[in-house]
Structures are given as C-alpha cells and as structure tokens.
C-alpha atoms as a PDB file:
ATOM      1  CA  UNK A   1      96.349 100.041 119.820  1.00  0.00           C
ATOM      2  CA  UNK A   2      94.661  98.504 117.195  1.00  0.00           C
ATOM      3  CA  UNK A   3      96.391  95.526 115.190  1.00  0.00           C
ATOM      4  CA  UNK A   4      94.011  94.043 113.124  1.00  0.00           C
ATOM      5  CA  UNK A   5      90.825  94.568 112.064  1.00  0.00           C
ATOM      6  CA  UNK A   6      87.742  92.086 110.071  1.00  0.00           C
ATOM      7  CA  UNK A   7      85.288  94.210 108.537  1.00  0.00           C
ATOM      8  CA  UNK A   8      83.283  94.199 105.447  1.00  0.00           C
ATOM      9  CA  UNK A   9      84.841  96.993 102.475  1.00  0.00           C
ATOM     10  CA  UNK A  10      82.357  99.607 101.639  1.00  0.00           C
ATOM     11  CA  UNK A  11      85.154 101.673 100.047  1.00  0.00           C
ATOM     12  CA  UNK A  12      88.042 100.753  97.805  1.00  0.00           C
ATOM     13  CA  UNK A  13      90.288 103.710  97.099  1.00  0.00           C
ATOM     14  CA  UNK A  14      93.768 104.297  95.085  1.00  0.00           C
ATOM     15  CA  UNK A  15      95.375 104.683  98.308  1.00  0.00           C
ATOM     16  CA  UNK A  16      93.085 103.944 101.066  1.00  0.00           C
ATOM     17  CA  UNK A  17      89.603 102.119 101.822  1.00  0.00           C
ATOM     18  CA  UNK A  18      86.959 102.117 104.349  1.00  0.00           C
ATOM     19  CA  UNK A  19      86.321  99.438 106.269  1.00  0.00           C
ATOM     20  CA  UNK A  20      83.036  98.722 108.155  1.00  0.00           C
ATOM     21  CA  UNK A  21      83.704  97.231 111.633  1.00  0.00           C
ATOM     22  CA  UNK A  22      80.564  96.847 114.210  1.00  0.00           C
ATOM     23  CA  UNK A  23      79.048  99.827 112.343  1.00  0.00           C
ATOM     24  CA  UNK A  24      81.978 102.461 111.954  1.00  0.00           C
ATOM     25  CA  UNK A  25      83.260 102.854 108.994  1.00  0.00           C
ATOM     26  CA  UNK A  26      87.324 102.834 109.605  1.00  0.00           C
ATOM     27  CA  UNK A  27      90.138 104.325 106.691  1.00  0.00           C
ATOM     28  CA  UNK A  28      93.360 103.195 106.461  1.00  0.00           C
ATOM     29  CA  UNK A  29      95.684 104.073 104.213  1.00  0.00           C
ATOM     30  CA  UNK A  30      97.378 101.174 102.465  1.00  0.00           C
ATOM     31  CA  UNK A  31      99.476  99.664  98.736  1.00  0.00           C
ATOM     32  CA  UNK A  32      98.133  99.172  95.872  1.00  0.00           C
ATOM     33  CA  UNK A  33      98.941  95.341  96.381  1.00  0.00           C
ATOM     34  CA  UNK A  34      97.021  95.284  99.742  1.00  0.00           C
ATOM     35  CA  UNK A  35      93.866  97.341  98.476  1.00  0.00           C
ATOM     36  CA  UNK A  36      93.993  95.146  95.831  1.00  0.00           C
ATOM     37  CA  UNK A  37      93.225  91.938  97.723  1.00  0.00           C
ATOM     38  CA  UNK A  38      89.936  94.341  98.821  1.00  0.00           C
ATOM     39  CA  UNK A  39      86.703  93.915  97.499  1.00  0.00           C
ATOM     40  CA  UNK A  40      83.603  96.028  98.363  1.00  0.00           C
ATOM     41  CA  UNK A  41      81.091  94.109 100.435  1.00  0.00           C
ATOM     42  CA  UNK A  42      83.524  90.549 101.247  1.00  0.00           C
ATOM     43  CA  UNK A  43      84.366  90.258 104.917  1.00  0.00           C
ATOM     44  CA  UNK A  44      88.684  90.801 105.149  1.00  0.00           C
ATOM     45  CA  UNK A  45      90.642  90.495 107.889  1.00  0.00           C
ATOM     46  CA  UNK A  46      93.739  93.219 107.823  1.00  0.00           C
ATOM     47  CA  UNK A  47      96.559  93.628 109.927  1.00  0.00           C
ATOM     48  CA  UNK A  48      96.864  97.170 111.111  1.00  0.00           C
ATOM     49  CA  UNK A  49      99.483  99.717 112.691  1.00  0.00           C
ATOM     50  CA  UNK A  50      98.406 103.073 113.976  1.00  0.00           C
ATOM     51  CA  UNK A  51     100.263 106.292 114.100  1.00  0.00           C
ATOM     52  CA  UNK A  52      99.528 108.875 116.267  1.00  0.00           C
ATOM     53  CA  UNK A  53     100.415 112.400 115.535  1.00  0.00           C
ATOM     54  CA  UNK A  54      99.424 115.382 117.648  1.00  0.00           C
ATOM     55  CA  UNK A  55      97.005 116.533 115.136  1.00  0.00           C
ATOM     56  CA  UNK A  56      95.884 112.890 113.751  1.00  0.00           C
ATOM     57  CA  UNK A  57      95.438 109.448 114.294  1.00  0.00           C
ATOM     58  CA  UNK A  58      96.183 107.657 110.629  1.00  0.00           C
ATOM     59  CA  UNK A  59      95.495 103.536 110.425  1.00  0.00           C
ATOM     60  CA  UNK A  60      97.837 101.813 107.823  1.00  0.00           C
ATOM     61  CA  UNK A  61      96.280  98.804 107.123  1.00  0.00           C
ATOM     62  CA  UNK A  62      98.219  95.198 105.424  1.00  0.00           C
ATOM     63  CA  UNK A  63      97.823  92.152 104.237  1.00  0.00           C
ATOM     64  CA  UNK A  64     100.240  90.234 106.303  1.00  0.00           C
ATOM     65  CA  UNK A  65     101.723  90.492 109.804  1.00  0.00           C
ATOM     66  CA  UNK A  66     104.959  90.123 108.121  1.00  0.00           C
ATOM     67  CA  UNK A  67     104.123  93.379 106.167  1.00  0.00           C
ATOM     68  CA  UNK A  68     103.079  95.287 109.372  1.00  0.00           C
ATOM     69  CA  UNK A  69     105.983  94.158 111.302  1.00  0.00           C
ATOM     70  CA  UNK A  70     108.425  95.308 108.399  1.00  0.00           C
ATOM     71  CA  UNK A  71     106.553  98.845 108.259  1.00  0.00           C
ATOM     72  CA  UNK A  72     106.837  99.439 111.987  1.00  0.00           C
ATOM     73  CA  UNK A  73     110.405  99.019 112.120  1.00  0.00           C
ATOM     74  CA  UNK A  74     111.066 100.937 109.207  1.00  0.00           C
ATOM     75  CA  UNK A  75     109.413 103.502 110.329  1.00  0.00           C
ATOM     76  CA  UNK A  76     111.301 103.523 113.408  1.00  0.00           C
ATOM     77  CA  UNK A  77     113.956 105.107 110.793  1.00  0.00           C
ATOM     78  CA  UNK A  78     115.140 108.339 111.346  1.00  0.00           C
ATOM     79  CA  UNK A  79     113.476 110.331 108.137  1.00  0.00           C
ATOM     80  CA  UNK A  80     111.384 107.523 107.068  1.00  0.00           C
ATOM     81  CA  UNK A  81     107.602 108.631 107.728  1.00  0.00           C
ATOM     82  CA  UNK A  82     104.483 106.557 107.715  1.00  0.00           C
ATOM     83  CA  UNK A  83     104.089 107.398 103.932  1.00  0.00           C
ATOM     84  CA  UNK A  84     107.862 106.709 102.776  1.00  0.00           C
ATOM     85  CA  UNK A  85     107.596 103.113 104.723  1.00  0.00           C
ATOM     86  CA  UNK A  86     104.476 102.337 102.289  1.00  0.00           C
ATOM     87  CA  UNK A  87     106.097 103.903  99.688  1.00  0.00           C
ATOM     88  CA  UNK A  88     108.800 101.042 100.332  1.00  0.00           C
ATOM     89  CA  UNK A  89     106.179  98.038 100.716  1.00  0.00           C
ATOM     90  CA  UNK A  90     104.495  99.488  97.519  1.00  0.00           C
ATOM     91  CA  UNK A  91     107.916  98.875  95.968  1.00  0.00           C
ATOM     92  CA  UNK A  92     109.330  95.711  97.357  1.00  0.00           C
ATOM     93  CA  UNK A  93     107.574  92.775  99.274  1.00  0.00           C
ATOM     94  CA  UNK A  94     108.950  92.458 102.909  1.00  0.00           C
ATOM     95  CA  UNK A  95     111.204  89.788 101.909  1.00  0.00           C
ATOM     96  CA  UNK A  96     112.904  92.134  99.590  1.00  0.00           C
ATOM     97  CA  UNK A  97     113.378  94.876 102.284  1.00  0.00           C
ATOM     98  CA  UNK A  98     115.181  92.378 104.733  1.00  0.00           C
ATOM     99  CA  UNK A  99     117.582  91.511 102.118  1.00  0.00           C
ATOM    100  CA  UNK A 100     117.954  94.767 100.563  1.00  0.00           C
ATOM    101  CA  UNK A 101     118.862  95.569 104.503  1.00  0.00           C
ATOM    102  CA  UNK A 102     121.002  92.603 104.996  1.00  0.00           C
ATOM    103  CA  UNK A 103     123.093  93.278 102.076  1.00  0.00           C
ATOM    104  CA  UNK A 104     123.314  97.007 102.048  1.00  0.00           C
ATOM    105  CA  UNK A 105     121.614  97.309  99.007  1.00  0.00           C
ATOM    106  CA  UNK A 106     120.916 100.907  98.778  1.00  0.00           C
ATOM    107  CA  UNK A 107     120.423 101.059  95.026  1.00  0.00           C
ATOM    108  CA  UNK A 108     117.112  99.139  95.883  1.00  0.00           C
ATOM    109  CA  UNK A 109     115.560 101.719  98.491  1.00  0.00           C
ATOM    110  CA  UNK A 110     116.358 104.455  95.965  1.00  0.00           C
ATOM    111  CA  UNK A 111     114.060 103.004  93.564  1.00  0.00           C
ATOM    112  CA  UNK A 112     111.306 104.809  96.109  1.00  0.00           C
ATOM    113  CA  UNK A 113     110.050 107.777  94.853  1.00  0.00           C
ATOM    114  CA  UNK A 114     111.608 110.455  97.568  1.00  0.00           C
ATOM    115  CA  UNK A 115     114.254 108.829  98.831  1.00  0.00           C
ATOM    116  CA  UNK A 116     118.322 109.895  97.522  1.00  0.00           C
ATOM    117  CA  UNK A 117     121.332 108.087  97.755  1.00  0.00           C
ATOM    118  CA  UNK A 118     121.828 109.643 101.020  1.00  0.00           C
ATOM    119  CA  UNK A 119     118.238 108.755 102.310  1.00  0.00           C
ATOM    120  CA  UNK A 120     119.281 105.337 101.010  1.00  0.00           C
ATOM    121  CA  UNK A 121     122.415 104.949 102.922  1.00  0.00           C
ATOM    122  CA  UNK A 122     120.859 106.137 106.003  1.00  0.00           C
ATOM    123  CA  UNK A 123     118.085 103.862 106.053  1.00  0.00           C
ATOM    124  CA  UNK A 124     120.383 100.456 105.324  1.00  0.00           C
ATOM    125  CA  UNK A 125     122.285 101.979 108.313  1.00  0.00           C
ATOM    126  CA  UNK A 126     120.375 101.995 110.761  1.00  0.00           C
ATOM    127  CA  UNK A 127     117.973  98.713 109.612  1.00  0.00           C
ATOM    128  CA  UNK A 128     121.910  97.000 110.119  1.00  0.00           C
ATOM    129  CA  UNK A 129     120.829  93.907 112.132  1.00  0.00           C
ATOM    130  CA  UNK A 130     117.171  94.736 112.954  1.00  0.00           C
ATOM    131  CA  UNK A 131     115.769  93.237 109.082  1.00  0.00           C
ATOM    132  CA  UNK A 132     117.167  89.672 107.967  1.00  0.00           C
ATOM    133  CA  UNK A 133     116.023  87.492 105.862  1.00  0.00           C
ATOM    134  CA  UNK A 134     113.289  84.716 106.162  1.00  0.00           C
ATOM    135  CA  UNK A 135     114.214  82.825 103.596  1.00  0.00           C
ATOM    136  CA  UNK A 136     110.714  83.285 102.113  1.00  0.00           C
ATOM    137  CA  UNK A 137     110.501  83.103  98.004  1.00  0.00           C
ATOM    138  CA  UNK A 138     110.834  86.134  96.134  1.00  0.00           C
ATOM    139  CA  UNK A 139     108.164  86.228  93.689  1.00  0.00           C
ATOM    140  CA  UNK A 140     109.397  85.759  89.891  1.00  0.00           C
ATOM    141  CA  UNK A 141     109.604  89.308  88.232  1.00  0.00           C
ATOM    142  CA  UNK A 142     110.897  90.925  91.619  1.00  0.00           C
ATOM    143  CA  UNK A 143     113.876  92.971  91.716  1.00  0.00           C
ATOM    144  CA  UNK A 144     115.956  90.538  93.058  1.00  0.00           C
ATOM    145  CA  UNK A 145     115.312  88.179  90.263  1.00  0.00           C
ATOM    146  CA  UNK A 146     115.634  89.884  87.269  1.00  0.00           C
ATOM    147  CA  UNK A 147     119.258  89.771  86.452  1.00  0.00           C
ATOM    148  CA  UNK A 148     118.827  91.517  83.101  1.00  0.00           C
ATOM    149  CA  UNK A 149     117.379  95.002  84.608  1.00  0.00           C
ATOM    150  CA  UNK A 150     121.076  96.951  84.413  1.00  0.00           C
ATOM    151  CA  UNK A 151     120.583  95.928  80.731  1.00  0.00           C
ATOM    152  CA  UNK A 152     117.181  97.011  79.882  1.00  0.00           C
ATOM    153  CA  UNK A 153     117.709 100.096  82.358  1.00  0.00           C
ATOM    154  CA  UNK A 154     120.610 101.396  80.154  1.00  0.00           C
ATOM    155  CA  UNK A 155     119.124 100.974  76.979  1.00  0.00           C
ATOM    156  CA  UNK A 156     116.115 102.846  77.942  1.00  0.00           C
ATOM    157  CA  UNK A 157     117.510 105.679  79.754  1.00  0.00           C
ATOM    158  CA  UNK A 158     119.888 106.058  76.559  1.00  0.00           C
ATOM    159  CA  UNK A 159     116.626 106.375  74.777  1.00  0.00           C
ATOM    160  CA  UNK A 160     115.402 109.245  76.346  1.00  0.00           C
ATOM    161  CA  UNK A 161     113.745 107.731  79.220  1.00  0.00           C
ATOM    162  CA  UNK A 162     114.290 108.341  82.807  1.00  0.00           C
ATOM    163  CA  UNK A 163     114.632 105.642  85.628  1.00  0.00           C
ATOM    164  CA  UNK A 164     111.484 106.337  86.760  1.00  0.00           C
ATOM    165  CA  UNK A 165     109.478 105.446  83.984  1.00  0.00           C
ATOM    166  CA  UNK A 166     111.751 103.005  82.893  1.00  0.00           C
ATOM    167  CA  UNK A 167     111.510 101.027  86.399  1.00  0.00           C
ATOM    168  CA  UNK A 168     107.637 101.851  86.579  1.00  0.00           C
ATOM    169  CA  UNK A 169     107.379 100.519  82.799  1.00  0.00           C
ATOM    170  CA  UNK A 170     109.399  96.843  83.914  1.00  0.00           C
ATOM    171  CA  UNK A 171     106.982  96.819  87.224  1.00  0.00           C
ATOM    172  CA  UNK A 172     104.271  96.858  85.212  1.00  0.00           C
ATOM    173  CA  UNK A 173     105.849  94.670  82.648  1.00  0.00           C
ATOM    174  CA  UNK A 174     106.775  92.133  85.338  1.00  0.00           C
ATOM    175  CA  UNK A 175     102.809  92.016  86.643  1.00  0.00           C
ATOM    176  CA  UNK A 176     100.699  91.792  83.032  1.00  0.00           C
ATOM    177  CA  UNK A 177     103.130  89.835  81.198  1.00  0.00           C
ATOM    178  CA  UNK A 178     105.375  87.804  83.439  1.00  0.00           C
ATOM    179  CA  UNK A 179     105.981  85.480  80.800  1.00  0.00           C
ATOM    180  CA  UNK A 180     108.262  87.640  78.868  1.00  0.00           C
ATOM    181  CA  UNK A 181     109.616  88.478  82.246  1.00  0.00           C
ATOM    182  CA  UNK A 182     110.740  84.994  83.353  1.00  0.00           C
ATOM    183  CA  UNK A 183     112.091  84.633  79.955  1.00  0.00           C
ATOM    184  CA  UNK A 184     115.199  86.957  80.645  1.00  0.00           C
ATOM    185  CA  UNK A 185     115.875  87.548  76.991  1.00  0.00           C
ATOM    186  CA  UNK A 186     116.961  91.034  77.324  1.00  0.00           C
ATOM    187  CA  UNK A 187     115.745  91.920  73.592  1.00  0.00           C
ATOM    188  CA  UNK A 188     112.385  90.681  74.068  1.00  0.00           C
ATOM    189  CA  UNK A 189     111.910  92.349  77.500  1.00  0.00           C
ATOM    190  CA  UNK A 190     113.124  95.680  75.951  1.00  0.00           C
ATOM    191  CA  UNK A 191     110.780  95.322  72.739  1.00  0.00           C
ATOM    192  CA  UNK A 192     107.969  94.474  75.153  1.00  0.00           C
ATOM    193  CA  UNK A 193     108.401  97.746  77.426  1.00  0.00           C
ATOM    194  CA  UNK A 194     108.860 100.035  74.682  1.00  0.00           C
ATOM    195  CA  UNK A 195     105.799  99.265  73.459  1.00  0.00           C
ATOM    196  CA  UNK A 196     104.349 100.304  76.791  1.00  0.00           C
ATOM    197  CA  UNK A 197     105.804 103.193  76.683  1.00  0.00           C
ATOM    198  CA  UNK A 198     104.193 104.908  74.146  1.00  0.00           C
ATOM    199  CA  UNK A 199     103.980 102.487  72.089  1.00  0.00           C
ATOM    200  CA  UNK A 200     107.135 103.751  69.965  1.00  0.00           C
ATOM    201  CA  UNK A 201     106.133 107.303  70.878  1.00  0.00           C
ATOM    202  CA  UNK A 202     110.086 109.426  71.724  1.00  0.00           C
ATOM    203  CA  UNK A 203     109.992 110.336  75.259  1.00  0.00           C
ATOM    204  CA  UNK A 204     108.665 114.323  75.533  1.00  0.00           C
ATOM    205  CA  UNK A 205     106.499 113.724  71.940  1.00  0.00           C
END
C-alpha cells in the first residue's frame, strides 16, 4: 500500500497531477485545494490512499494525513465511492466532515454535487461515532461560520437562481473576497455575489 509519496510535479491538472517519484511518473487524482498547493517542478510530499478495483488501481493523493484518514473512512460508506468522498473534501475541510457527522448535519453533505437527502441521511448514519471532532479551527468563510447563508441562500434562489450556483457563487465569494465574507452584513454579501453572477445578468439570459 502506498501512503505517501515525495516527488517532484511534472503535471498539474484540474483534477489530478503527475508526480515524478525515482523516475515514474505517478497520477493521483485529488481537490482542487490539494492540487493547488502543487507546483510543477518543487519537490511535495503527499499523503496517499489507494483503491483497488478489479479493473484499476486509482491513487488519491492529499495534503494532510488528517485528509486521508477522513477519505478512507468515508469511503468505507455504503454508496460513497472514491469520487463522492473527494467530492466531500472538495466541499468541506475534514474538520467540517467530523462535525457535520457528529451533529447529524445532513443539510451539509447535500451540498455535494450527487448526493440527496437520502444519500445524506445514510452517510451521517453510518459515520455515527466513527468522525468527531478535533477541535481544530474552521477556517473563516466555511460553512460552519457563516451564519447569514439561509439569508443570502433565499434571496438568491427567489431570484431565479438555484442552490447550486448560489452555494458555488458564496464559495467563491468566501475565497477572493473574504473580507466581505467575515463582515456578515447580509446586504453587502448579497450585492457582492450578484455581481458574480452575471454581473446583474437574470438567471437563463
């Protein structure tokens, strides 16, 4: 099994990257927030979990232990694949996931593209007493700090907008302009993502 690996990037893709180790070049498939702690030709160290399929042999690669360890129980899951549990880290940090778990917070693990209410409730059943919080910050912006999302949520959707965007839109708010994030003034947060959205462009125009 291989856990980690310390290699030199020669690739840096949307989903994936190629790392050179002792002259192989090895792909794993990874977030957007671990791929983008990559950069092509730096030596990285990245903590690994490999799944083994009849037909393949796929490396998900991390930038934490804590990540990895979250992943492989998660995928332990019934219904939750290799690609839903990154799906998951690509939405919340590990610390989010254990309290998400710990609190039965299903709303949070359908904010995953692909998984239902029912996925949901599945998932925070069987993670009862296997994820638990650390006690480790959540970073400002996060789900779990940002008390004013039901607001911002509602007055976008009754825009035109659907959840989707309108959580994708706040993500993205929450990582380019954190300031107006940690302001929680629901006005200027929803003037702020509506110009990212189309810059006052109707949904469907």
């Amino acid at each position: 099994m291989i856990s980690t690996l310390r290699g030199v990037p020669q690739q840096v893709n949307l989903n994936s990257a190629i790392i050179e180790v002792g002259g192989f070049g090895m792909l794993i498939q990874a977030t957007p927030q671990t791929l983008a702690t990559l950069q092509v030709g730096r030596e990285v160290l990245v903590h690994t979990s490999m799944v083994v399929r009849e037909d393949s042999m796929t490396l998900f690669g991390f930038a934490s232990g804590e990540e990895r360890e979250v992943f492989d129980i998660l995928t332990a899951v019934s219904g939750v694949g290799p690609r839903t549990g990154l799906a998951i880290l690509a939405v919340h940090t590990p610390e989010e996931v254990r309290i998400a778990a710990s609190t039965k917070d299903t709303k949070a693990f359908t904010k995953v593209s692909g998984i239902g209410p029912k996925g949901a409730e599945r998932i925070v059943l069987e993670l009862s007493g296997k994820l638990t919080p650390t006690g480790a910050p959540v970073p400002a912006g996060s789900s779990k700090t940002r008390a004013w999302e039901p607001q911002v949520l509602e007055a976008l959707t009754g825009l035109g907008w659907t959840e989707r965007d309108a959580l994708k839109a706040l993500d993205a708010l929450a990582k380019n302009e954190p300031q107006i994030v940690t302001s929680g003034s629901v006005p200027e947060i929803l003037r702020a993502v509506l110009r990212s959205l189309g810059r006052g462009n109707r949904p469907g125009n």
